[in-house]
PDB file of N, CA and C in Angstrom:
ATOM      1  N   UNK A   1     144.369 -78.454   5.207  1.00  0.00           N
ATOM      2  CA  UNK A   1     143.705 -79.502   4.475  1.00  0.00           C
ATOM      3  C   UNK A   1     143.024 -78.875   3.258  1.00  0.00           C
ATOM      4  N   UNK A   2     143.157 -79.335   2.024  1.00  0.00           N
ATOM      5  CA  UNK A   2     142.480 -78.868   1.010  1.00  0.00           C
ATOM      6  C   UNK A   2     141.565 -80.033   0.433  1.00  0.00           C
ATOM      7  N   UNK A   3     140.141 -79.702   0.676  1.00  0.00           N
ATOM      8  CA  UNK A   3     139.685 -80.582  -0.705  1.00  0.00           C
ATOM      9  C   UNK A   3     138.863 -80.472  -1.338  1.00  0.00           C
ATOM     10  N   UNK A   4     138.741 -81.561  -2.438  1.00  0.00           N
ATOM     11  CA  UNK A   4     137.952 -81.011  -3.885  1.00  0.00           C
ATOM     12  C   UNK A   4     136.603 -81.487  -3.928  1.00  0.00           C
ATOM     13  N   UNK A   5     135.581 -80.214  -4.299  1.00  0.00           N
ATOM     14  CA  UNK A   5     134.164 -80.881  -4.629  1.00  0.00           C
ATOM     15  C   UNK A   5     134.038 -80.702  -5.920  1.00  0.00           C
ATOM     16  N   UNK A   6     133.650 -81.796  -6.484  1.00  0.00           N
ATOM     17  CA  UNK A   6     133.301 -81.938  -7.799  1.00  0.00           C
ATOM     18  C   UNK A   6     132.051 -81.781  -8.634  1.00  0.00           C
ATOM     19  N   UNK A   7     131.242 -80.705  -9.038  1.00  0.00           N
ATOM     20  CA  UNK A   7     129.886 -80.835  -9.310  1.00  0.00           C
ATOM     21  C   UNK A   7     129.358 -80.838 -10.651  1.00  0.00           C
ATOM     22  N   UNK A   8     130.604 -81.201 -11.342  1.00  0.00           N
ATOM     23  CA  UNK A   8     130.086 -81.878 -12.772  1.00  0.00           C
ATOM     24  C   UNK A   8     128.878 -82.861 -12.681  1.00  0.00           C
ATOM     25  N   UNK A   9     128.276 -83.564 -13.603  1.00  0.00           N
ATOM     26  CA  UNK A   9     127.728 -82.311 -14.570  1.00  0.00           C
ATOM     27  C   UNK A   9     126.329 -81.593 -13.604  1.00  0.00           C
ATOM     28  N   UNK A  10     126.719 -80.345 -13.981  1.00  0.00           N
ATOM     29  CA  UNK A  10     125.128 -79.445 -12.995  1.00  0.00           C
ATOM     30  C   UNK A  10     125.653 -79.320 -11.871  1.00  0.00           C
ATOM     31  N   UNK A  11     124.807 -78.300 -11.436  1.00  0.00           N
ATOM     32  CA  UNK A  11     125.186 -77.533  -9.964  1.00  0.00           C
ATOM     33  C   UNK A  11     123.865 -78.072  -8.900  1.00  0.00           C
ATOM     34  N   UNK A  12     123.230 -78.371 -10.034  1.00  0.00           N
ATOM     35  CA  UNK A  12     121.020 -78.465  -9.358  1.00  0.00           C
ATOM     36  C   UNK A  12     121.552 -78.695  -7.455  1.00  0.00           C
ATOM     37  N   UNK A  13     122.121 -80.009  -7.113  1.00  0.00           N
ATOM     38  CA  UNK A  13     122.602 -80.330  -6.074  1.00  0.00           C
ATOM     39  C   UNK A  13     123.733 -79.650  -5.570  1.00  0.00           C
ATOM     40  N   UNK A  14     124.654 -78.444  -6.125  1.00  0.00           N
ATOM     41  CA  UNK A  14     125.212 -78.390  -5.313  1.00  0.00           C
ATOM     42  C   UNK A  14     125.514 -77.323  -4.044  1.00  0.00           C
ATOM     43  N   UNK A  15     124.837 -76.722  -3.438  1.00  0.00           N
ATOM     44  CA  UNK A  15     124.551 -75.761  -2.486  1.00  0.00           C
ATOM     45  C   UNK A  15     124.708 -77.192  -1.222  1.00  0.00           C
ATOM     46  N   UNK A  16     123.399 -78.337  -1.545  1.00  0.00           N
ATOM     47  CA  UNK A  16     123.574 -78.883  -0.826  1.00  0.00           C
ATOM     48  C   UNK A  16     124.672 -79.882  -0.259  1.00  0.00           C
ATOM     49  N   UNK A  17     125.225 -80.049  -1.171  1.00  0.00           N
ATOM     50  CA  UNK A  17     126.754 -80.781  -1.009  1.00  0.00           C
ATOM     51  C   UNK A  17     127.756 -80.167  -0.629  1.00  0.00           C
ATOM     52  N   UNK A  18     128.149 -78.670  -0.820  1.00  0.00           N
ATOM     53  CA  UNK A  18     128.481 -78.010  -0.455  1.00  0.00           C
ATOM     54  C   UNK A  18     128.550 -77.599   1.053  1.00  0.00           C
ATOM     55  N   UNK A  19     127.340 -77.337   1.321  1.00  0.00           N
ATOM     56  CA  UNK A  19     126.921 -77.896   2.930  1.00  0.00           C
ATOM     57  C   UNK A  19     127.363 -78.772   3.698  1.00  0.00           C
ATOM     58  N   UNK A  20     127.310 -79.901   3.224  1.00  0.00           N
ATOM     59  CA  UNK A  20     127.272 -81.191   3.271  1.00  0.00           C
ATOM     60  C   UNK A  20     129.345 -80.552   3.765  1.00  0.00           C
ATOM     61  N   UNK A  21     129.924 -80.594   2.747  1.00  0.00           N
ATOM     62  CA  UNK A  21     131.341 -80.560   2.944  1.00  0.00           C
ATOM     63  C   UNK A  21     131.524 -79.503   3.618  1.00  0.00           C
ATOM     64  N   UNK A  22     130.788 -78.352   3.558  1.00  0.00           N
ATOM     65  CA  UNK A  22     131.906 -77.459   4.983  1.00  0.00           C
ATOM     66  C   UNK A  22     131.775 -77.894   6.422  1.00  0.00           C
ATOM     67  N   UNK A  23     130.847 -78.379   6.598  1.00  0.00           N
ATOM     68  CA  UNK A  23     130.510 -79.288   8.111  1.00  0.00           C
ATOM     69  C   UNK A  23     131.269 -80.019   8.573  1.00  0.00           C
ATOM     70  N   UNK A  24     132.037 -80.567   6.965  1.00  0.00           N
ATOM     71  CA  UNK A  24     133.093 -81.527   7.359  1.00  0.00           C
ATOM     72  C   UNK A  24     134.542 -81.118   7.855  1.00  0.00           C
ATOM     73  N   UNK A  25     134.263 -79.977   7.203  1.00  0.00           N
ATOM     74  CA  UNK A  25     135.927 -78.691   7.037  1.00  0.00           C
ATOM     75  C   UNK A  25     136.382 -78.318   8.534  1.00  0.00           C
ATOM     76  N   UNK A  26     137.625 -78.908   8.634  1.00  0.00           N
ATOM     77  CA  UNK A  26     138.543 -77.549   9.819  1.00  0.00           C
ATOM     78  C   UNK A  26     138.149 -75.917   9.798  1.00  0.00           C
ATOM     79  N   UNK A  27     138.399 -75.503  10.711  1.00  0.00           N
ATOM     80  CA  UNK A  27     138.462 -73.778  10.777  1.00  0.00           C
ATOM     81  C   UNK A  27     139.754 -73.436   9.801  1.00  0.00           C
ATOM     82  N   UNK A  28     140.207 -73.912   9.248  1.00  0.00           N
ATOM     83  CA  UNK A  28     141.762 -72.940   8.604  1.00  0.00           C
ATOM     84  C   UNK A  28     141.758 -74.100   7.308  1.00  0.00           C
ATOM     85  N   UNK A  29     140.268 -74.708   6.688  1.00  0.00           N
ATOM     86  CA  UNK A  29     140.212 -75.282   5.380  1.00  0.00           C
ATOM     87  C   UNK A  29     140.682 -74.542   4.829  1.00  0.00           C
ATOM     88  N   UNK A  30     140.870 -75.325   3.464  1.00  0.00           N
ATOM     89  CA  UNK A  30     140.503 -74.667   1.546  1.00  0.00           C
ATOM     90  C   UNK A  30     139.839 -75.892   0.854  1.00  0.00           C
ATOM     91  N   UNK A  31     139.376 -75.582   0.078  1.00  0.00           N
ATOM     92  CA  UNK A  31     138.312 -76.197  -0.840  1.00  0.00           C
ATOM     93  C   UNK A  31     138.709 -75.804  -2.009  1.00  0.00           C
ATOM     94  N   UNK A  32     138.585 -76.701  -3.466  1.00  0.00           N
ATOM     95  CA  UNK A  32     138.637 -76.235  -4.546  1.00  0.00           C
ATOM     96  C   UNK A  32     136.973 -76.623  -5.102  1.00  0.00           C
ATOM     97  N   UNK A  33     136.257 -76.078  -5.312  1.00  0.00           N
ATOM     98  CA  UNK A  33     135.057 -76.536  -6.209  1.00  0.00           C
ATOM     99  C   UNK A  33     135.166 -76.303  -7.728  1.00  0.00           C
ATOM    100  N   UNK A  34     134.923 -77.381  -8.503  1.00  0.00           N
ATOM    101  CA  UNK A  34     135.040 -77.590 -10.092  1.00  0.00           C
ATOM    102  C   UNK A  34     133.274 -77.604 -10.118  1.00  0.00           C
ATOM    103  N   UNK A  35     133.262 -76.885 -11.333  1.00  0.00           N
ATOM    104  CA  UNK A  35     132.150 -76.729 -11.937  1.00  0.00           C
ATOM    105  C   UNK A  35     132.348 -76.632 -13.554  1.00  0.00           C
ATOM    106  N   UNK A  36     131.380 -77.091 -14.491  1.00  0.00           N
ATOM    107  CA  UNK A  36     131.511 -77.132 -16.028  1.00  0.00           C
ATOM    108  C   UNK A  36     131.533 -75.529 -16.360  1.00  0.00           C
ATOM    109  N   UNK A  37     132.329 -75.011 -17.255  1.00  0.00           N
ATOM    110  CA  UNK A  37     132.684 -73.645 -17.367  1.00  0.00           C
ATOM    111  C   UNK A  37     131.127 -73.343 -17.855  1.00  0.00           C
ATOM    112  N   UNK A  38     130.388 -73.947 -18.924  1.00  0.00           N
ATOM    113  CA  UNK A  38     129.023 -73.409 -18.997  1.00  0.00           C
ATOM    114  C   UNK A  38     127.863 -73.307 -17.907  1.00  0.00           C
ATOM    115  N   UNK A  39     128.174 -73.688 -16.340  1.00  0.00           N
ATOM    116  CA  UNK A  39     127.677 -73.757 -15.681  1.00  0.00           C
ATOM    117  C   UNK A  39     128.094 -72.323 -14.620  1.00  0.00           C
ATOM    118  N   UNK A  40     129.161 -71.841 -15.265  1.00  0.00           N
ATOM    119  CA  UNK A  40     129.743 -70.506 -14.357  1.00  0.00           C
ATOM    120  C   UNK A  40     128.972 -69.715 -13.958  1.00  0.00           C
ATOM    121  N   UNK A  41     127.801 -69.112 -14.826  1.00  0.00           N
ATOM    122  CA  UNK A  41     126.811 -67.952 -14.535  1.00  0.00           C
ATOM    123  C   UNK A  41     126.028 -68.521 -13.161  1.00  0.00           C
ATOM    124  N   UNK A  42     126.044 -70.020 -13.377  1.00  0.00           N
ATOM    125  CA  UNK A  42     124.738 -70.476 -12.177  1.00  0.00           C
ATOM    126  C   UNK A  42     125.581 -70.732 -10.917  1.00  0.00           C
ATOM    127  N   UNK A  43     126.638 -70.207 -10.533  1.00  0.00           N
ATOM    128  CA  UNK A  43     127.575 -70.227  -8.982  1.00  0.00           C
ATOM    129  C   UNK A  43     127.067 -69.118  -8.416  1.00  0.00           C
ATOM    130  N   UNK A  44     126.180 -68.740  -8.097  1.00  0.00           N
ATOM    131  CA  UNK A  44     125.988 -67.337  -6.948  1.00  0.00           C
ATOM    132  C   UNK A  44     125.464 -68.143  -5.699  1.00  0.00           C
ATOM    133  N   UNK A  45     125.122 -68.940  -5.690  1.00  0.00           N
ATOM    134  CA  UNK A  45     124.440 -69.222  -4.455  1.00  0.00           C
ATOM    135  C   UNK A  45     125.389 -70.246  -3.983  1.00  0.00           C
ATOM    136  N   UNK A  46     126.598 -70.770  -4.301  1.00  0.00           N
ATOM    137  CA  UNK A  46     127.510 -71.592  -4.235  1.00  0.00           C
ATOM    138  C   UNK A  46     128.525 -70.402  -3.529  1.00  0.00           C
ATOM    139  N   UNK A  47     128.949 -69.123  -4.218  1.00  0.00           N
ATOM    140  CA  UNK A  47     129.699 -68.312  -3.473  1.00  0.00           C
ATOM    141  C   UNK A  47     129.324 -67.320  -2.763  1.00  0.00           C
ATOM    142  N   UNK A  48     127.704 -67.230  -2.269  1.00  0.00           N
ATOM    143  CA  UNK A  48     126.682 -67.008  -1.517  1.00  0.00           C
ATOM    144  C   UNK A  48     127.008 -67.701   0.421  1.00  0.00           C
ATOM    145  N   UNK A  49     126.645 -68.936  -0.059  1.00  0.00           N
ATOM    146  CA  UNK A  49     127.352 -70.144   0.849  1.00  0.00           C
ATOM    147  C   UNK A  49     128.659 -70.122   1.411  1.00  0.00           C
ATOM    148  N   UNK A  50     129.296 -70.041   0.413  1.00  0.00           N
ATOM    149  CA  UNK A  50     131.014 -69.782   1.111  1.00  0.00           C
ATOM    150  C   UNK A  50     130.840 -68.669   1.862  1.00  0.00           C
ATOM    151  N   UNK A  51     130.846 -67.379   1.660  1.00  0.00           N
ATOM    152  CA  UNK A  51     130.706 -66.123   2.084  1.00  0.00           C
ATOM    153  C   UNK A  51     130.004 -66.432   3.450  1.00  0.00           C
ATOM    154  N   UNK A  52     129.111 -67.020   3.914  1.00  0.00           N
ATOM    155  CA  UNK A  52     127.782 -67.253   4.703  1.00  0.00           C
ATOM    156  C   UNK A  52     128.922 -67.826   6.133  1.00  0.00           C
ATOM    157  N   UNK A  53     129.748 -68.858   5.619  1.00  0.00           N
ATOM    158  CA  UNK A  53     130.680 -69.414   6.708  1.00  0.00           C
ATOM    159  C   UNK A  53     132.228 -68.885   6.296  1.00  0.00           C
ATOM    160  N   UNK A  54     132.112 -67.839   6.371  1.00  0.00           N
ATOM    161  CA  UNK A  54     133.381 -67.196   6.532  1.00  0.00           C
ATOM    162  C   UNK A  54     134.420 -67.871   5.444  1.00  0.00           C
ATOM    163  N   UNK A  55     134.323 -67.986   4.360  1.00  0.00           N
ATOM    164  CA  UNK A  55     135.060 -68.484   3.186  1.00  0.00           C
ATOM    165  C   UNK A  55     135.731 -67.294   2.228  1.00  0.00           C
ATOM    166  N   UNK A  56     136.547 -66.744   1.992  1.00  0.00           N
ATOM    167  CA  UNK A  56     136.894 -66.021   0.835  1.00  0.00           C
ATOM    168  C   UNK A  56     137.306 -66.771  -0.206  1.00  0.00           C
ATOM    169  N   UNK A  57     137.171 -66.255  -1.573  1.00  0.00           N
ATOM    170  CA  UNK A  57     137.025 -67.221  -3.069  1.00  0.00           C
ATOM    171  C   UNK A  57     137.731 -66.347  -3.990  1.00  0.00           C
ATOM    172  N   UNK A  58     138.234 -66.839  -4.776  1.00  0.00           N
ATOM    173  CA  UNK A  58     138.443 -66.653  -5.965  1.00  0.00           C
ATOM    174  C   UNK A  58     138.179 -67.823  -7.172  1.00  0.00           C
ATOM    175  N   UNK A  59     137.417 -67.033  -8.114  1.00  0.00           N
ATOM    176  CA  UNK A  59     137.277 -68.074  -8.976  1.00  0.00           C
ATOM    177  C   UNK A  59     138.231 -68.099 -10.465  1.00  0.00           C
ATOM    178  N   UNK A  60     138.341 -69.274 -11.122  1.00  0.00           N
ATOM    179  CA  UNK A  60     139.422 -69.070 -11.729  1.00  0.00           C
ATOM    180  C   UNK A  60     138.849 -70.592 -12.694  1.00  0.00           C
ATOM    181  N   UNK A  61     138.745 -70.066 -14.460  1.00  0.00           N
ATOM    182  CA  UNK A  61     138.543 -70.827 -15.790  1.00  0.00           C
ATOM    183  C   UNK A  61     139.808 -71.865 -15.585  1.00  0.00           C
ATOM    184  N   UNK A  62     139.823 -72.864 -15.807  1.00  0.00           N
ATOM    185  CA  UNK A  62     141.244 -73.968 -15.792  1.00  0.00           C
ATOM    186  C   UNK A  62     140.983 -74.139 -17.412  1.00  0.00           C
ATOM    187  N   UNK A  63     140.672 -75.253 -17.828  1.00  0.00           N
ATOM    188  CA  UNK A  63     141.276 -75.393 -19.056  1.00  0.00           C
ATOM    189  C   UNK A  63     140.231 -74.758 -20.618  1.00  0.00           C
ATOM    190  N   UNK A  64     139.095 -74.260 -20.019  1.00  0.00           N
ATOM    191  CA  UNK A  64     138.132 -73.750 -20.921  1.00  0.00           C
ATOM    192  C   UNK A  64     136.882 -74.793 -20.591  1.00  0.00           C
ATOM    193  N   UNK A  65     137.435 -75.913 -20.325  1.00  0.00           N
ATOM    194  CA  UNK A  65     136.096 -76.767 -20.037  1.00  0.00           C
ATOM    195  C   UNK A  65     135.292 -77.178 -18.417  1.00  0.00           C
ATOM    196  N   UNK A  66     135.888 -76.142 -17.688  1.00  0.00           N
ATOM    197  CA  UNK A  66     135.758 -76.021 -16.377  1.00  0.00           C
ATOM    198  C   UNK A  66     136.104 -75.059 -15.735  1.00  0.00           C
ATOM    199  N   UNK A  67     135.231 -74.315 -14.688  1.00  0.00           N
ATOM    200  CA  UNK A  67     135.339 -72.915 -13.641  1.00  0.00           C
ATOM    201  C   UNK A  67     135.482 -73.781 -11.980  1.00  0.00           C
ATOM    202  N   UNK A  68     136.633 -73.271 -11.737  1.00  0.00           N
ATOM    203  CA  UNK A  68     137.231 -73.462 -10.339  1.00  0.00           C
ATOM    204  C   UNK A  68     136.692 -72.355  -9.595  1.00  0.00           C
ATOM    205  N   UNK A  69     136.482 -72.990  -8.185  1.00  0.00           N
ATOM    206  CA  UNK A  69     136.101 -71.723  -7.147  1.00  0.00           C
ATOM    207  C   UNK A  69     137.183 -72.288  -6.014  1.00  0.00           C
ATOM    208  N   UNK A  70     138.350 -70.977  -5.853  1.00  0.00           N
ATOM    209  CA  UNK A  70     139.265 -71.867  -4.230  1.00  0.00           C
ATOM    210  C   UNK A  70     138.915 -70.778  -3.437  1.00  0.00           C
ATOM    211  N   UNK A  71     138.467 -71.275  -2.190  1.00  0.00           N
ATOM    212  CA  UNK A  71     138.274 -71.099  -0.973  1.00  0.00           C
ATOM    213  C   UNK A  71     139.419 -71.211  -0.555  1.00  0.00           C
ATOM    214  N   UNK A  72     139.044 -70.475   0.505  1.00  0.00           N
ATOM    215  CA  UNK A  72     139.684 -70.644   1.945  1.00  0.00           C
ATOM    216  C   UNK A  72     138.723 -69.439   3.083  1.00  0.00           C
ATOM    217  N   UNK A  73     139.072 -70.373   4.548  1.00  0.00           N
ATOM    218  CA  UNK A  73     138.452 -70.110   5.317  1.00  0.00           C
ATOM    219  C   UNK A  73     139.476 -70.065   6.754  1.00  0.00           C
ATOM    220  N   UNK A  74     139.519 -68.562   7.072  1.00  0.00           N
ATOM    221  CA  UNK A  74     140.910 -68.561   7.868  1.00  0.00           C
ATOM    222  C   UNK A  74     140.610 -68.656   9.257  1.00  0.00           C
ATOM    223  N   UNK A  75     141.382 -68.597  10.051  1.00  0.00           N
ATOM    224  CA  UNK A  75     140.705 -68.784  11.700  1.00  0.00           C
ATOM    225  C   UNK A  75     140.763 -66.823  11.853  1.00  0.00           C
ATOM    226  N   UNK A  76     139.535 -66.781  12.758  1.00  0.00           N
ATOM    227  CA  UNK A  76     140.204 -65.581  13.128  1.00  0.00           C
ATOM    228  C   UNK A  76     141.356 -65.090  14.491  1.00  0.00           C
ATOM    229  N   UNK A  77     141.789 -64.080  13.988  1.00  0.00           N
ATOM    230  CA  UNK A  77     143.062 -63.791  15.174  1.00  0.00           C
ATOM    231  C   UNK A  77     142.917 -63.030  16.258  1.00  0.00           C
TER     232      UNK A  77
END
């Protein structure tokens, strides 16, 4: 299952929404989180969080006007 959190515009809320959606997540999610590319510096506590429930990330600029973070969160074996 993959899905998308959206935290345009501002992050202020999103740690907690974030929350909010991994609670909701399977053990073997992915997540894409969009954030405004000028908002990139302020994701540490967003990939703080992932890290916290077993999430690995990569983040990745899409069109210049937005910073992607994809998760995934694997079962362990």
């Amino acid at each position: 299952m993959n899905i998308t959190l959206d935290l345009r515009p501002g992050v202020q809320d999103g740690v907690h929404r974030l929350r909010d959606t991994i609670s909701r997540l399977g053990p073997d999610a992915e997540l894409t989180i969009i954030v405004d590319a000028m908002d990139a510096q302020s994701t540490d506590k967003l990939t703080e969080e992932l890290r916290s429930h077993g999430f690995e990330y990569l983040p990745k600029v899409s069109d210049g006007t937005t910073y992607n973070i994809i998760a995934k969160r694997h079962l362990l074996q």
